[in-house]
C-alpha atoms as a PDB file:
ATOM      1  CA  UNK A   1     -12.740 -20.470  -1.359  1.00  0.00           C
ATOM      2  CA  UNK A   2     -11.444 -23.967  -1.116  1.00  0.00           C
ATOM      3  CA  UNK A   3     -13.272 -25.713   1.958  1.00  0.00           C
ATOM      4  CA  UNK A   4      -9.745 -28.335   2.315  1.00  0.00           C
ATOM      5  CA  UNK A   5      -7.196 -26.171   3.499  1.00  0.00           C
ATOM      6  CA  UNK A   6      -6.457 -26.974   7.228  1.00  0.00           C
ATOM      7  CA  UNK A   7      -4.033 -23.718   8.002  1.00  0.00           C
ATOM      8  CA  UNK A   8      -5.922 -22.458  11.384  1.00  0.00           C
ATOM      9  CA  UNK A   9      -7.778 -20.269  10.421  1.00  0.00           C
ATOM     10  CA  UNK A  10     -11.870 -20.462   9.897  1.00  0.00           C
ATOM     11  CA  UNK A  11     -13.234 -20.060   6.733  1.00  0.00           C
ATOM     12  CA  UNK A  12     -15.176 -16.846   7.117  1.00  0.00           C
ATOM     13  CA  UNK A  13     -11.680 -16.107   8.350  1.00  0.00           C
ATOM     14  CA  UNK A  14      -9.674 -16.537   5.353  1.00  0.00           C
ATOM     15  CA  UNK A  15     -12.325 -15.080   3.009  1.00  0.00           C
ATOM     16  CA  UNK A  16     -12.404 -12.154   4.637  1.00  0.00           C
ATOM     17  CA  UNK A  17      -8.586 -11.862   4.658  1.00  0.00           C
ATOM     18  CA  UNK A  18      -7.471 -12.923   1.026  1.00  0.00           C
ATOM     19  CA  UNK A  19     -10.737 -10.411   0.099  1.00  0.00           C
ATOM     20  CA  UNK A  20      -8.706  -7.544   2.230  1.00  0.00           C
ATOM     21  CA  UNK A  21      -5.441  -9.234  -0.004  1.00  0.00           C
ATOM     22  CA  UNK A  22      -7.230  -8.881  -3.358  1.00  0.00           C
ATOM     23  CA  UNK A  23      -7.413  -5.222  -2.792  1.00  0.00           C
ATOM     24  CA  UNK A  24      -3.809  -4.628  -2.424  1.00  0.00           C
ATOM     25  CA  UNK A  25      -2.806  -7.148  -5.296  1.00  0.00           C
ATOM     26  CA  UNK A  26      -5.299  -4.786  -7.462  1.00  0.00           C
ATOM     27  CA  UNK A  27      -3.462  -1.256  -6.153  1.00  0.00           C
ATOM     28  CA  UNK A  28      -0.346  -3.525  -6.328  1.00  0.00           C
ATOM     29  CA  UNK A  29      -0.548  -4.583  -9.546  1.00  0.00           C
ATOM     30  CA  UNK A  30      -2.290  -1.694 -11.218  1.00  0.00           C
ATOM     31  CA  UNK A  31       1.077   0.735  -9.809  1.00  0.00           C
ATOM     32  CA  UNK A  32       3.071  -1.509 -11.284  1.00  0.00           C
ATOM     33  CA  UNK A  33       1.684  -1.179 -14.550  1.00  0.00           C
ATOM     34  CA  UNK A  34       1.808   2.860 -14.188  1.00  0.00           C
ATOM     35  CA  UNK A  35       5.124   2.796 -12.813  1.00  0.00           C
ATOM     36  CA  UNK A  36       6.536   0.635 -15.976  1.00  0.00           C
ATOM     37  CA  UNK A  37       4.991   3.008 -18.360  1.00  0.00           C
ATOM     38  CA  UNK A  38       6.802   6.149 -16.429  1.00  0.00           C
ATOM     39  CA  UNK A  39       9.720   4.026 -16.767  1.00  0.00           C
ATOM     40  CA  UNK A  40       9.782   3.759 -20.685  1.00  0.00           C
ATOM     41  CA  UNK A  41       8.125   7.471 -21.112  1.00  0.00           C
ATOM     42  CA  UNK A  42       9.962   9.666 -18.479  1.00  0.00           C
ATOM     43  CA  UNK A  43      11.839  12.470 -19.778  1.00  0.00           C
ATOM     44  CA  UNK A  44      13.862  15.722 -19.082  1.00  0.00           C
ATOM     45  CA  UNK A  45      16.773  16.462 -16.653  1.00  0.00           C
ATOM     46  CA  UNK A  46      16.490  14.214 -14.155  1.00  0.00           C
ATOM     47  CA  UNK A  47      15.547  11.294 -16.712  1.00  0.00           C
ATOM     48  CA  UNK A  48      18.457   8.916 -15.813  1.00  0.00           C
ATOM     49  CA  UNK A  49      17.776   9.167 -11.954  1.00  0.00           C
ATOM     50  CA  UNK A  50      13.906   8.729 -12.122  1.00  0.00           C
ATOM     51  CA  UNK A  51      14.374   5.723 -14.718  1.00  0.00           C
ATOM     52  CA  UNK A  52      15.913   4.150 -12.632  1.00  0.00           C
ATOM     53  CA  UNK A  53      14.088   4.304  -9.543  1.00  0.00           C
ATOM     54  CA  UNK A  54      10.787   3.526 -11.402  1.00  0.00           C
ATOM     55  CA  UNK A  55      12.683   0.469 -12.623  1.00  0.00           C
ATOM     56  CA  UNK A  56      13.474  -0.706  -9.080  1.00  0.00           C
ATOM     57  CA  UNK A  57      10.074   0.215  -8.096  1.00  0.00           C
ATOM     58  CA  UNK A  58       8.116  -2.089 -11.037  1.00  0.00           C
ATOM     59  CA  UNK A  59      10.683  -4.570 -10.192  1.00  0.00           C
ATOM     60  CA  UNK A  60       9.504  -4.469  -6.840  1.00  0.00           C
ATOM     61  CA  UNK A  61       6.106  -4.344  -7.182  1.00  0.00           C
ATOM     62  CA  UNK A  62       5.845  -7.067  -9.674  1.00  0.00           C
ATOM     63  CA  UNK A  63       7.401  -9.758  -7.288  1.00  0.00           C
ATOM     64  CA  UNK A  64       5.145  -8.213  -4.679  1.00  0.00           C
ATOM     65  CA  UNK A  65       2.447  -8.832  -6.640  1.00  0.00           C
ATOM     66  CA  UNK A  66       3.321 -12.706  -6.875  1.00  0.00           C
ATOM     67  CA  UNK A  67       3.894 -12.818  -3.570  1.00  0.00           C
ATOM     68  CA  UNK A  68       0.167 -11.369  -2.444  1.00  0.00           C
ATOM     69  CA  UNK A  69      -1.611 -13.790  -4.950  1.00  0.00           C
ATOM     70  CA  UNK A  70       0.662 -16.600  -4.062  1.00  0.00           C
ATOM     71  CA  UNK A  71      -0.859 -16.307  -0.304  1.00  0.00           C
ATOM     72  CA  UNK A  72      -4.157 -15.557  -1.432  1.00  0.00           C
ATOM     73  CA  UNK A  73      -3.904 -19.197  -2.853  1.00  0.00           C
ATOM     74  CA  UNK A  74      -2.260 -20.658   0.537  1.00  0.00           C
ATOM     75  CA  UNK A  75      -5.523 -19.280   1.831  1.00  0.00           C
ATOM     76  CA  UNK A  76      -7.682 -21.281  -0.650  1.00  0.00           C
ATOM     77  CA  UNK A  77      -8.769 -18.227  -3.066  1.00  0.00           C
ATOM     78  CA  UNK A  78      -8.939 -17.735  -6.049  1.00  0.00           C
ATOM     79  CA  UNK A  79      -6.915 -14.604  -7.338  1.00  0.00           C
ATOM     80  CA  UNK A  80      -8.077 -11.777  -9.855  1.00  0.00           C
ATOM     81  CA  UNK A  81      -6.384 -12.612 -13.520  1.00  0.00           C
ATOM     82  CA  UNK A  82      -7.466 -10.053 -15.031  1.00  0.00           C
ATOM     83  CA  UNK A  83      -7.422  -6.070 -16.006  1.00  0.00           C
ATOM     84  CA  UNK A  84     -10.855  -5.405 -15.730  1.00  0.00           C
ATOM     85  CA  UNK A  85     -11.038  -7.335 -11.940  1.00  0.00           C
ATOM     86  CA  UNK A  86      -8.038  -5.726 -10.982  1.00  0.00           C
ATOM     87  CA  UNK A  87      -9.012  -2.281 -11.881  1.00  0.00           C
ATOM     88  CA  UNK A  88     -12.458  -2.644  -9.967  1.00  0.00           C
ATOM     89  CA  UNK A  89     -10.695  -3.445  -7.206  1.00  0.00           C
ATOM     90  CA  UNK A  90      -7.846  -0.586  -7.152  1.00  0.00           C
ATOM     91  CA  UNK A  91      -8.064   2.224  -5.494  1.00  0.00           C
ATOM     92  CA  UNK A  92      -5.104   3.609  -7.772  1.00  0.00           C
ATOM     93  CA  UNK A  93      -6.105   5.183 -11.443  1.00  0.00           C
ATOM     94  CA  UNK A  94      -4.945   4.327 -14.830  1.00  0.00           C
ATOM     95  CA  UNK A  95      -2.805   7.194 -16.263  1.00  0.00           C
ATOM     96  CA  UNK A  96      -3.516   6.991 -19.771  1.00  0.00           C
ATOM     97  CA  UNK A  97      -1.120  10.196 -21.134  1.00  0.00           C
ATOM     98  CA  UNK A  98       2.458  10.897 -20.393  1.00  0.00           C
ATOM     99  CA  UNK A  99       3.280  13.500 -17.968  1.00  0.00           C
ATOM    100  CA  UNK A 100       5.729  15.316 -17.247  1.00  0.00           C
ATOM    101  CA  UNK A 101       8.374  13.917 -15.016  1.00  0.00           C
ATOM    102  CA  UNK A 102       7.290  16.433 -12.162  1.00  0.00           C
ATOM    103  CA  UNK A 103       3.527  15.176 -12.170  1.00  0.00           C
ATOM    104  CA  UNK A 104       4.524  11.541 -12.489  1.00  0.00           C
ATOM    105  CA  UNK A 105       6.489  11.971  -8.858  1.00  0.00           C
ATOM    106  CA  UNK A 106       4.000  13.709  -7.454  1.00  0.00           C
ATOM    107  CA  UNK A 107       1.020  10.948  -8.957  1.00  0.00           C
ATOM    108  CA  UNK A 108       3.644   8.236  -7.333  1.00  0.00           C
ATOM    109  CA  UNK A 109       3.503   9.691  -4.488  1.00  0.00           C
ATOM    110  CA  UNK A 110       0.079   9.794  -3.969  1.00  0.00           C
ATOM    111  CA  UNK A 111      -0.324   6.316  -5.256  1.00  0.00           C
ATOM    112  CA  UNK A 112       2.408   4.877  -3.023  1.00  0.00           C
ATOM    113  CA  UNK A 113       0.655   6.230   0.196  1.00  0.00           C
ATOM    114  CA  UNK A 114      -2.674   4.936  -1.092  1.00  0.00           C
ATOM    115  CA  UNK A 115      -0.994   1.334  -1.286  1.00  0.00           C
ATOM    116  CA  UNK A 116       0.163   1.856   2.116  1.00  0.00           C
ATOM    117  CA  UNK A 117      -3.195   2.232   3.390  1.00  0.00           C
ATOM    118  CA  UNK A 118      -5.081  -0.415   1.265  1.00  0.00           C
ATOM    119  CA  UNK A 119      -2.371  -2.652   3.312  1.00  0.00           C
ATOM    120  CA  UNK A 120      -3.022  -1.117   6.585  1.00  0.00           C
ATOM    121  CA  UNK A 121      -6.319  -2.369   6.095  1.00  0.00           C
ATOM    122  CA  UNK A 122      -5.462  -5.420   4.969  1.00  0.00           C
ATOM    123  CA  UNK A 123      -3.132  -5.826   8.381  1.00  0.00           C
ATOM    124  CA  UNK A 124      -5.836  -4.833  10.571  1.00  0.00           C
ATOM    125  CA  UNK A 125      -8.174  -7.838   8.707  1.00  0.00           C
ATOM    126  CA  UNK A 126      -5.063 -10.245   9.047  1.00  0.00           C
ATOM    127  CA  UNK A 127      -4.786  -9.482  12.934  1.00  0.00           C
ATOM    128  CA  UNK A 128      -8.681  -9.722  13.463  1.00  0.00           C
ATOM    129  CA  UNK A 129      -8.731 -13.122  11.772  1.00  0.00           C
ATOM    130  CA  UNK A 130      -5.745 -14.122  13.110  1.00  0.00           C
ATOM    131  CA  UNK A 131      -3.645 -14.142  10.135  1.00  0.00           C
ATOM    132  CA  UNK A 132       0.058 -13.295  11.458  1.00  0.00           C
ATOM    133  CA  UNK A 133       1.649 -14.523   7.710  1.00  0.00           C
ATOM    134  CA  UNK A 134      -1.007 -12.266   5.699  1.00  0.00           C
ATOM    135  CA  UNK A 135      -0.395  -9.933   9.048  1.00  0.00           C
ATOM    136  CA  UNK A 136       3.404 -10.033   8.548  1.00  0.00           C
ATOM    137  CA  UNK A 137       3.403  -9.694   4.488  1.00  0.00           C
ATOM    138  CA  UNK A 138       1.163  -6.254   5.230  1.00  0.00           C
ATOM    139  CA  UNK A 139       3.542  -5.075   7.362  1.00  0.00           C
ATOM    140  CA  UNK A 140       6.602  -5.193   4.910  1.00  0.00           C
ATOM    141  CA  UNK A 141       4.675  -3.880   2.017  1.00  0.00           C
ATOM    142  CA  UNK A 142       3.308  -0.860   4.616  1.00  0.00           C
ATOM    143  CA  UNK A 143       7.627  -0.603   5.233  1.00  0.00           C
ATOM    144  CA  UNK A 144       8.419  -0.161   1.159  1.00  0.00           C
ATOM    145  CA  UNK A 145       5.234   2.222   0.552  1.00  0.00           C
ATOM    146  CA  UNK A 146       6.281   4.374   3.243  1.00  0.00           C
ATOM    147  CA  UNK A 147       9.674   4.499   2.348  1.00  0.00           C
ATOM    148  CA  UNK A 148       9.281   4.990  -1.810  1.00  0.00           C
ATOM    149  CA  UNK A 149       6.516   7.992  -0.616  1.00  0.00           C
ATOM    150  CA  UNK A 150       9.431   9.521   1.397  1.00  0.00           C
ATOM    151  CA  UNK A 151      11.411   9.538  -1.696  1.00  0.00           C
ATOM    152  CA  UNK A 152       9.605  10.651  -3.818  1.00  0.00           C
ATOM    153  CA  UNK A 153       8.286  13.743  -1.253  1.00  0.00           C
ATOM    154  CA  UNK A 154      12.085  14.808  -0.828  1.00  0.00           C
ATOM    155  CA  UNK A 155      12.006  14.558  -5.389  1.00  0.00           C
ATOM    156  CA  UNK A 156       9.322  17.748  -4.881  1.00  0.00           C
ATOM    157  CA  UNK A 157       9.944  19.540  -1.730  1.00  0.00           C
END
């Protein structure tokens, strides 16, 4: 944690926010990469529709992803680079085989909610320490993981 940034917030403060932010960077980041690889694998009859909504879901959660590191760094931390941080972090699993397009929906799903609640915790740091930007950016993310899991629920009802 760099000691010179002058934002408003204390130290402890900031820590314990950008640790709350490294958690949903790492569920973040970690759906995106599942997400891509649905993208390129999906098949069967509803492969044009769910290739393209995985696309504009990796799309989003890539620039997400930039956007929760970049204000882990406004708050003077460092960010995890790599796989092996990232998955020790995540609370979302690796899918390492292709399934079918039914069980990738429904493992979307599931995923999408649990990013929604890695950011509800996040918020509730943010608003402790006082955070309203980390606050705010939790808030939006909460919005689009809410939304995508609605989506994807109506796919399998």
């Amino acid at each position: 944690m760099t000691d010179t940034v002058n934002i408003g917030l204390d130290p402890e403060a900031r820590q314990q926010t950008a640790d709350a932010l490294a958690k949903v960077l790492a569920d973040t980041y970690t759906l995106y990469i599942k997400v891509q690889g649905f993208h390129w694998n999906v098949t069967g009859p509803q492969f044009n529709a769910l290739h393209n909504m995985f696309e504009e879901q990796y799309i989003d959660l890539r620039d997400a992803a930039d956007e929760i590191a970049e204000r882990m760094r406004a708050l003077g931390a460092a960010c995890p680079g790599s796989f092996a941080q990232l998955l020790e972090l995540s609370a979302i699993k690796e899918q390492t085989s292709v399934p079918s397009s039914t069980a990738m929906v429904k493992e979307l799903l599931a995923d999408h909610e649990t990013v929604s609640r890695t950011a509800k915790a996040a918020l509730q740091t943010a608003e402790q320490a006082g955070d309203d930007a980390s606050g705010d950016m939790m808030v939006q993310r909460m919005q689009v993981h809410d939304k995508t899991a609605w989506m994807l629920r109506a796919m399998v009802s």
